[in-house]
N, C-alpha and C. Protein backbone atom coordinates (compact mmCIF):
# COMPACT_ATOMS: atom_id res chain seq x y z
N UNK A 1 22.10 -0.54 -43.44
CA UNK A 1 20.66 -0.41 -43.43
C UNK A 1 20.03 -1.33 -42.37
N UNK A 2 20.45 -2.39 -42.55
CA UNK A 2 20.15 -3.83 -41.37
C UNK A 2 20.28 -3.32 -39.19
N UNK A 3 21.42 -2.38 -39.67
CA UNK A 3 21.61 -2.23 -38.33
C UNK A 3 20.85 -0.60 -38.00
N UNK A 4 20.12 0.13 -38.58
CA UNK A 4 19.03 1.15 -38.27
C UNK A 4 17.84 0.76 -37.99
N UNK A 5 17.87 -0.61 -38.92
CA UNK A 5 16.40 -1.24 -38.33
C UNK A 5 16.40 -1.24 -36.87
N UNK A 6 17.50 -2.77 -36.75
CA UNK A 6 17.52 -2.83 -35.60
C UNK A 6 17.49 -2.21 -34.24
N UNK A 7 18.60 -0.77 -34.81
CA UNK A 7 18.43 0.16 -33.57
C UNK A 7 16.60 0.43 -33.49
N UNK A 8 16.04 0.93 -34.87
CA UNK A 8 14.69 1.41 -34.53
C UNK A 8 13.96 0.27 -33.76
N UNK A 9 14.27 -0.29 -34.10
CA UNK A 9 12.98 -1.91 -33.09
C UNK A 9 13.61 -1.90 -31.49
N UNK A 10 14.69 -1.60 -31.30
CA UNK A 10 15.25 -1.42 -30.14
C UNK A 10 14.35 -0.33 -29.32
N UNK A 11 14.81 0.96 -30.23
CA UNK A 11 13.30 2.03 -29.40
C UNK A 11 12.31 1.68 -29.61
N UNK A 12 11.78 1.43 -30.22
CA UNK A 12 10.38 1.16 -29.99
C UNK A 12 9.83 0.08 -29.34
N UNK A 13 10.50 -1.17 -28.92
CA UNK A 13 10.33 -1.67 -27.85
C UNK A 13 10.74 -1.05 -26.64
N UNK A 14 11.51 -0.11 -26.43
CA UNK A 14 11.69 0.42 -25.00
C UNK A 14 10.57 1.58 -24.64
N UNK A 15 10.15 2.25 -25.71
CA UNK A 15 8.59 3.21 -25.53
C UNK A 15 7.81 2.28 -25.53
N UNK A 16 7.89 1.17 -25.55
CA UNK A 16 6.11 0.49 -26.02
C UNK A 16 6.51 -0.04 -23.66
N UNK A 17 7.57 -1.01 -23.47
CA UNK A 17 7.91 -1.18 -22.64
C UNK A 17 7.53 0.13 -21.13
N UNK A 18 8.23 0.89 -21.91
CA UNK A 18 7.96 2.37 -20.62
C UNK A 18 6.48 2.85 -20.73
N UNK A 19 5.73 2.29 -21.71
CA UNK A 19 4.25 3.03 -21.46
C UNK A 19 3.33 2.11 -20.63
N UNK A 20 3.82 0.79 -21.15
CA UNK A 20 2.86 -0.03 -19.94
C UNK A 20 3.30 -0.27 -18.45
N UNK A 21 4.55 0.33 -18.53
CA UNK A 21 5.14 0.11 -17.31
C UNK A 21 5.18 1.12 -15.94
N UNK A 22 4.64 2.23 -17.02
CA UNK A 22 4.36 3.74 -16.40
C UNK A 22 3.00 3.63 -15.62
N UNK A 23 3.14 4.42 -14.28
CA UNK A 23 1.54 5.09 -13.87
C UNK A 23 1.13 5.83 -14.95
N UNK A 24 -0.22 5.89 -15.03
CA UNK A 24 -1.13 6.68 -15.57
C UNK A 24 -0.83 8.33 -14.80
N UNK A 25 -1.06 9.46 -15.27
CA UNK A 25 -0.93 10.47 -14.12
C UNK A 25 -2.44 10.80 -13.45
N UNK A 26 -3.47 9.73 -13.93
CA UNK A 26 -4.45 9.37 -13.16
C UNK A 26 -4.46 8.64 -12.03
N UNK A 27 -3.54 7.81 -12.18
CA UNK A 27 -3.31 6.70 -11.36
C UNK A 27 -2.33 7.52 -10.15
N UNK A 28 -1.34 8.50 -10.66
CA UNK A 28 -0.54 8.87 -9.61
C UNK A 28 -1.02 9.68 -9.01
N UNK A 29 -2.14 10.56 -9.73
CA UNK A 29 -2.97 11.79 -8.80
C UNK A 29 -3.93 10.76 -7.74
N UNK A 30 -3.85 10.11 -7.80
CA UNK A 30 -5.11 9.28 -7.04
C UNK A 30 -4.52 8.99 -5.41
N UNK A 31 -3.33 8.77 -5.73
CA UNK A 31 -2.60 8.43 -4.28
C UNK A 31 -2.72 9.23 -3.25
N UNK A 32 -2.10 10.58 -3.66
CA UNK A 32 -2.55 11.70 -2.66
C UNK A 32 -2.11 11.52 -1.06
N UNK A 33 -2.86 12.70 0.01
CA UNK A 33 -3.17 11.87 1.17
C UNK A 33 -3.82 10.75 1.10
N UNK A 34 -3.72 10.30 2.75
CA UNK A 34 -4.96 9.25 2.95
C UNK A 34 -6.01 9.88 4.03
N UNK A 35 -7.25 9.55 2.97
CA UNK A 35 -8.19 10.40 3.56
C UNK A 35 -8.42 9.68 5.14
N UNK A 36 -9.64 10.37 6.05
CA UNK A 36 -9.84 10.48 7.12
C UNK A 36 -10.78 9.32 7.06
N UNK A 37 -10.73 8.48 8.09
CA UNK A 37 -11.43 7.04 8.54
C UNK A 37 -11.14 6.03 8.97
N UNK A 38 -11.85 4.80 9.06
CA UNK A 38 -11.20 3.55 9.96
C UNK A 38 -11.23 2.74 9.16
N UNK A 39 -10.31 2.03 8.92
CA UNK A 39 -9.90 1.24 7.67
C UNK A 39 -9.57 -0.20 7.99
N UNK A 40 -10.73 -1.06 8.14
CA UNK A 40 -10.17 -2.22 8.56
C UNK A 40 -9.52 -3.18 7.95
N UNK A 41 -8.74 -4.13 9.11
CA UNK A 41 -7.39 -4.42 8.21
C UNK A 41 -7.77 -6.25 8.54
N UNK A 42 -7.57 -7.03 7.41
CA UNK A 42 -7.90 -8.01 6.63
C UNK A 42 -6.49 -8.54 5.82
N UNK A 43 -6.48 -10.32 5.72
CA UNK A 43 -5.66 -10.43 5.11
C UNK A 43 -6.51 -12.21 4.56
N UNK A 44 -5.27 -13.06 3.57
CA UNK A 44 -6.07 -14.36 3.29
C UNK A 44 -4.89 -15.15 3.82
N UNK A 45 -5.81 -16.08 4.60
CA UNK A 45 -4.67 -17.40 4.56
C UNK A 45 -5.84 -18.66 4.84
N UNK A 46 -4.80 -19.30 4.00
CA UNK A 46 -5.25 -20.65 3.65
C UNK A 46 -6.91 -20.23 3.37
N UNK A 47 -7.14 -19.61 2.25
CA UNK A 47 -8.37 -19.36 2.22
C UNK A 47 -9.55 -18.72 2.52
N UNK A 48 -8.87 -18.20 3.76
CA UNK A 48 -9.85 -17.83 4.75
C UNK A 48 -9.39 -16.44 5.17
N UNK A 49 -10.97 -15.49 5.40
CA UNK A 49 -10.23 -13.97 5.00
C UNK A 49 -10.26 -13.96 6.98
N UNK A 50 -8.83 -13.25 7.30
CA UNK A 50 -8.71 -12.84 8.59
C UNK A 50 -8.89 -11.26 8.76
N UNK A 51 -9.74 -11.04 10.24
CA UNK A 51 -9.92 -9.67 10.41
C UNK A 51 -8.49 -9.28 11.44
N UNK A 52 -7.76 -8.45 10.97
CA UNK A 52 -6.88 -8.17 12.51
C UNK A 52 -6.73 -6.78 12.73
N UNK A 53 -8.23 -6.36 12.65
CA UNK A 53 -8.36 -5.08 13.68
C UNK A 53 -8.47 -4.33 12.77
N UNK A 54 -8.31 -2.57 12.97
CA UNK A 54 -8.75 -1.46 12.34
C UNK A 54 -7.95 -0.47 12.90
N UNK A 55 -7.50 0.62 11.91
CA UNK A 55 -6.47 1.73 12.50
C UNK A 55 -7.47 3.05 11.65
N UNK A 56 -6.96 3.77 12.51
CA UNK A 56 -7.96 5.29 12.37
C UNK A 56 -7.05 5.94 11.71
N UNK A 57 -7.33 6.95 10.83
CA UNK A 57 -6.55 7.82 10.05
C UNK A 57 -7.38 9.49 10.37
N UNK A 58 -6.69 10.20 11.12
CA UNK A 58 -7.05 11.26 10.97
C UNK A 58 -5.81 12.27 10.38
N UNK A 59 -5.79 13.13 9.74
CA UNK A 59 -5.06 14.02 8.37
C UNK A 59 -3.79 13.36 9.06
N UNK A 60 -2.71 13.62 9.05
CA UNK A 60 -1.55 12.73 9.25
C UNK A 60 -1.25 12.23 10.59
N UNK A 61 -1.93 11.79 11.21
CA UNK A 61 -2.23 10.65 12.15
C UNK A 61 -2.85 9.46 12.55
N UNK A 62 -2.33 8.57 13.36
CA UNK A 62 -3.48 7.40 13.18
C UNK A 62 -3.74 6.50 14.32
N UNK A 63 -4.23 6.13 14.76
CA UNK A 63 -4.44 5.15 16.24
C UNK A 63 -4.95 3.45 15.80
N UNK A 64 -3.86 2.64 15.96
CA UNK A 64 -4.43 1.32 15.88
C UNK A 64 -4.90 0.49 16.63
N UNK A 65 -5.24 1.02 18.37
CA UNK A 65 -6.01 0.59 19.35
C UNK A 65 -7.34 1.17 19.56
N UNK A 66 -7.96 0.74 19.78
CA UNK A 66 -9.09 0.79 20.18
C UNK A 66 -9.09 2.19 21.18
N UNK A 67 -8.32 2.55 22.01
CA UNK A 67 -8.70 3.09 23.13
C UNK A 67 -6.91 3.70 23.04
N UNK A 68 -6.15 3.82 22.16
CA UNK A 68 -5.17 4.20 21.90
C UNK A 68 -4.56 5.64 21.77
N UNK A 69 -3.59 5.92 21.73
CA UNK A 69 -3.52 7.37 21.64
C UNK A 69 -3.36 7.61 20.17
N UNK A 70 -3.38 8.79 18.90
CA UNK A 70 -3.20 9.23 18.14
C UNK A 70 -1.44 9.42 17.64
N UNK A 71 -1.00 8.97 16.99
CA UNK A 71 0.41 8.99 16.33
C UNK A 71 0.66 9.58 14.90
N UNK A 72 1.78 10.44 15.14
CA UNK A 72 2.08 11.13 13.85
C UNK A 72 2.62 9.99 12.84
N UNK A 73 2.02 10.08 11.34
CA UNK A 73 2.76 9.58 10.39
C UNK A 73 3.21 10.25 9.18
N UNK A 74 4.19 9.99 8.22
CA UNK A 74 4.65 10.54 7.08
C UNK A 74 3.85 9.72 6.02
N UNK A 75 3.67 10.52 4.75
CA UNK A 75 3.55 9.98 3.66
C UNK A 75 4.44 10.78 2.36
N UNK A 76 5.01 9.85 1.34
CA UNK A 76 5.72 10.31 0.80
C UNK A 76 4.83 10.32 -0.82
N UNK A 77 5.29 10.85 -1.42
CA UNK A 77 4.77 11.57 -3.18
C UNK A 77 4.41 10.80 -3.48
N UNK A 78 5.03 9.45 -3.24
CA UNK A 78 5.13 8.02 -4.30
C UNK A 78 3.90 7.21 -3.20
N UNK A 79 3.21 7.87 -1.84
CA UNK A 79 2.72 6.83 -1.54
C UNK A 79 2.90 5.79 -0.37
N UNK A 80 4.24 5.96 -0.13
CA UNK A 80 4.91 5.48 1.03
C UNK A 80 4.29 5.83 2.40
N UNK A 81 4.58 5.21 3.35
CA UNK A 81 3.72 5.27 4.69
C UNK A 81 4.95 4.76 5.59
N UNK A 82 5.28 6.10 6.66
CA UNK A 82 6.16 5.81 7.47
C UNK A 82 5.52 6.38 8.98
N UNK A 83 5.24 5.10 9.31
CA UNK A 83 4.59 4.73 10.81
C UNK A 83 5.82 5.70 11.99
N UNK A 84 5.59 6.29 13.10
CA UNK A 84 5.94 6.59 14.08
C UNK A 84 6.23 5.50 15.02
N UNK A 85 5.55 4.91 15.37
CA UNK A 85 5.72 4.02 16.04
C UNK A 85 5.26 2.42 15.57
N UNK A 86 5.66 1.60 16.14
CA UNK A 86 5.25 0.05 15.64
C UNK A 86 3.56 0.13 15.93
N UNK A 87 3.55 -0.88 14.89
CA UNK A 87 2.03 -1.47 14.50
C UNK A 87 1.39 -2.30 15.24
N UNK A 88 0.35 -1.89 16.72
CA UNK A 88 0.06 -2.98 17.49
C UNK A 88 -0.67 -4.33 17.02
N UNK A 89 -1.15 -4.21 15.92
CA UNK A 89 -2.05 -5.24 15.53
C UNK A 89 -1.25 -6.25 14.45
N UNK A 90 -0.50 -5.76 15.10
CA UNK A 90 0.59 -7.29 13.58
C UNK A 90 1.17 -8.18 15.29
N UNK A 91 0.63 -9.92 14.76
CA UNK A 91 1.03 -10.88 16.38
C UNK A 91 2.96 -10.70 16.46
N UNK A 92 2.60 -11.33 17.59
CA UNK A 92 4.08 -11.57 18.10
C UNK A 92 4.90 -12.46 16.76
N UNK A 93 6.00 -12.04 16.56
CA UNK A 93 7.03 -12.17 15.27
C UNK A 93 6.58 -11.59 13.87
N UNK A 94 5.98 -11.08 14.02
CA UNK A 94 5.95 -10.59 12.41
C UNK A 94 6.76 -9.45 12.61
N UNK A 95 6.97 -9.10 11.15
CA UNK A 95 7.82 -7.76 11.09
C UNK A 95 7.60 -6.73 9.88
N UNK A 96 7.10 -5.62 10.48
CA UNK A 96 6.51 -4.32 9.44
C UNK A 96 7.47 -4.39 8.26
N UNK A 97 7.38 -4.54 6.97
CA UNK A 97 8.27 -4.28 6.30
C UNK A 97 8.59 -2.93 5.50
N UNK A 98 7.08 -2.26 4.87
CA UNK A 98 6.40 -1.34 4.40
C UNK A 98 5.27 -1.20 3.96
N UNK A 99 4.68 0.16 3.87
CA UNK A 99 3.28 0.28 4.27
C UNK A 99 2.80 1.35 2.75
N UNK A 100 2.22 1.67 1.86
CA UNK A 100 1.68 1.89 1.09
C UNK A 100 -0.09 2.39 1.16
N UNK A 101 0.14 3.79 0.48
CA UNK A 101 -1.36 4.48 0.67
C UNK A 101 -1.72 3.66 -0.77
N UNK A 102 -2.65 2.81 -1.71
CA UNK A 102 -2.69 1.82 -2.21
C UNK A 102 -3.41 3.09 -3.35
N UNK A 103 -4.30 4.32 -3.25
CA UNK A 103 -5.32 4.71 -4.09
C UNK A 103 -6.74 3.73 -4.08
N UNK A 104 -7.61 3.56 -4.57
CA UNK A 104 -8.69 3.20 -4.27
C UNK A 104 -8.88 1.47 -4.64
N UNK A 105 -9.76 0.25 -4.06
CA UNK A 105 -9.98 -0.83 -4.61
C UNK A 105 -11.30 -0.40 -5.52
N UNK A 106 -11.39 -2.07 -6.07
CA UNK A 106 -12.29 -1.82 -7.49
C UNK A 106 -13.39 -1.32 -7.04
N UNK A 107 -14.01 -1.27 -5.58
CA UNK A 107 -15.38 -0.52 -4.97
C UNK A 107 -14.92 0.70 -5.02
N UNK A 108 -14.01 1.22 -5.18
CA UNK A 108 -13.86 2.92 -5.34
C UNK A 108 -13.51 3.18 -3.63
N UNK A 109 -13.54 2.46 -3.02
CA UNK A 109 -12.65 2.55 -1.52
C UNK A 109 -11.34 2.83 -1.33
N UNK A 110 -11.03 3.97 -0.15
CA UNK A 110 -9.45 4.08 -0.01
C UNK A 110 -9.15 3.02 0.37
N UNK A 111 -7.79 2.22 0.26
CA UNK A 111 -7.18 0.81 0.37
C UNK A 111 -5.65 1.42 1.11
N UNK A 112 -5.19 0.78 2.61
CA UNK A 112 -3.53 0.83 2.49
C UNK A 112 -3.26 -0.50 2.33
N UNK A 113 -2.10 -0.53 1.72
CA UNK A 113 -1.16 -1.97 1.85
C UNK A 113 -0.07 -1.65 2.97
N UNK A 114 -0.39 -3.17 3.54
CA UNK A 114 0.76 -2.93 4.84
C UNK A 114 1.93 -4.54 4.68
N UNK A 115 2.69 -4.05 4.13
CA UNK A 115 3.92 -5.40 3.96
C UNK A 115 4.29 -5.79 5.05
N UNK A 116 4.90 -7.06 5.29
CA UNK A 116 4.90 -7.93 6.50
C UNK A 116 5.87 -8.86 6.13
N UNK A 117 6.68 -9.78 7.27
CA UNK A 117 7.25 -10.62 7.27
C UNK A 117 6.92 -11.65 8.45
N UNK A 118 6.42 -12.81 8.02
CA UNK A 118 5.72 -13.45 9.36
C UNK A 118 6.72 -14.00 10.13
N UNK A 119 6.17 -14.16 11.62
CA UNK A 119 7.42 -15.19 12.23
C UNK A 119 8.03 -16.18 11.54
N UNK A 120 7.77 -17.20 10.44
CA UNK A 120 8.21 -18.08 9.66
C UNK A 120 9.09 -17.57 8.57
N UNK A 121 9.20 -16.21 8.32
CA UNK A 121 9.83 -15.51 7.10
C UNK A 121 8.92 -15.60 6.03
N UNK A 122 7.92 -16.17 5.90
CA UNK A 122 6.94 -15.72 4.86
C UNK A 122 6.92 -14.30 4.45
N UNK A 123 7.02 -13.59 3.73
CA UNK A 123 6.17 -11.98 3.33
C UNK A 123 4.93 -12.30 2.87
N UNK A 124 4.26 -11.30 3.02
CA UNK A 124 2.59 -11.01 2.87
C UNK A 124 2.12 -9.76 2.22
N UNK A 125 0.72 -9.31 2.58
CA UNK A 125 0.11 -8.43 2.87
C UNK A 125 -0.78 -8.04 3.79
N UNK A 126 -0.88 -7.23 4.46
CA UNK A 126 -2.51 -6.76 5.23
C UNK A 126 -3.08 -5.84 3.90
N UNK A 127 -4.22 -5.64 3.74
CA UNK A 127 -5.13 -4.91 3.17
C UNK A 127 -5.66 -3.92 4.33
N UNK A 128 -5.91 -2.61 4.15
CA UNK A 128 -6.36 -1.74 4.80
C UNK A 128 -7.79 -1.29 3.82
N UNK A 129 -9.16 -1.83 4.36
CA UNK A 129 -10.07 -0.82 3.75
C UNK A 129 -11.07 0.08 4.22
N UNK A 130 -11.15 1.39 3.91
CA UNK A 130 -11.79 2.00 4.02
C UNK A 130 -13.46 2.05 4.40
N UNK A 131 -13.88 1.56 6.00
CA UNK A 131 -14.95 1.18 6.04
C UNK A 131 -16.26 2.48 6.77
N UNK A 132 -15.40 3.73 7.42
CA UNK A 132 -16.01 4.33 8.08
C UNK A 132 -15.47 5.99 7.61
């Protein structure tokens, strides 16, 4: 009898576990494309919010220069963001790690996350938001 309990507390900590651990299928419909605009990109250090530039998103393309040409990108189900070419606006030594269509911040703005590894080996984030 002792050991049915146990199994039962076993499942039911692994459903209680898999429900908070799950997307919402609100949360996963939200990801989607990434809509069309210029999304400027922002990060914090030591306090202090840094601007480092803005990349354009038009339907699966995107330009992160100013005066740049347009580049094909992938996005995958889950959200994933696979750049064509390197990211001009990350400085000398950092390194793209992965890039994320984020779904919206708490303003209801499209958001990307762009992972990073700094020249020091730090990892990070850039924030991508949706300003135009």
């Amino acid at each position: 009898m002792q050991r049915y309990r146990n199994s039962s507390f076993v499942l039911f900590c692994a459903v209680v576990i898999a429900l908070f651990n799950c997307p919402s299928r609100s949360e996963a419909a939200e990801k989607g494309p990434v809509p069309d605009g210029v999304y400027t990109l922002m990060k914090i250090s030591v306090g202090s919010l840094i601007n480092l530039g803005e990349i354009e998103i038009r339907k699966s393309t995107y330009r992160d220069e100013e005066e740049g040409e347009f580049k094909d990108f992938k996005i995958s189900d889950e959200g994933e963001i696979s750049w064509t070419k390197p990211l001009a606006f990350l400085p000398d030594g950092w390194k793209h790690v992965r890039s994320e269509f984020a779904g919206k911040d708490k303003s209801g703005r499209p958001m990307l996350k762009i992972y990073y590894k700094s020249a020091r080996g730090t990892s990070d984030v850039i924030d991508g938001i949706k300003e135009k």
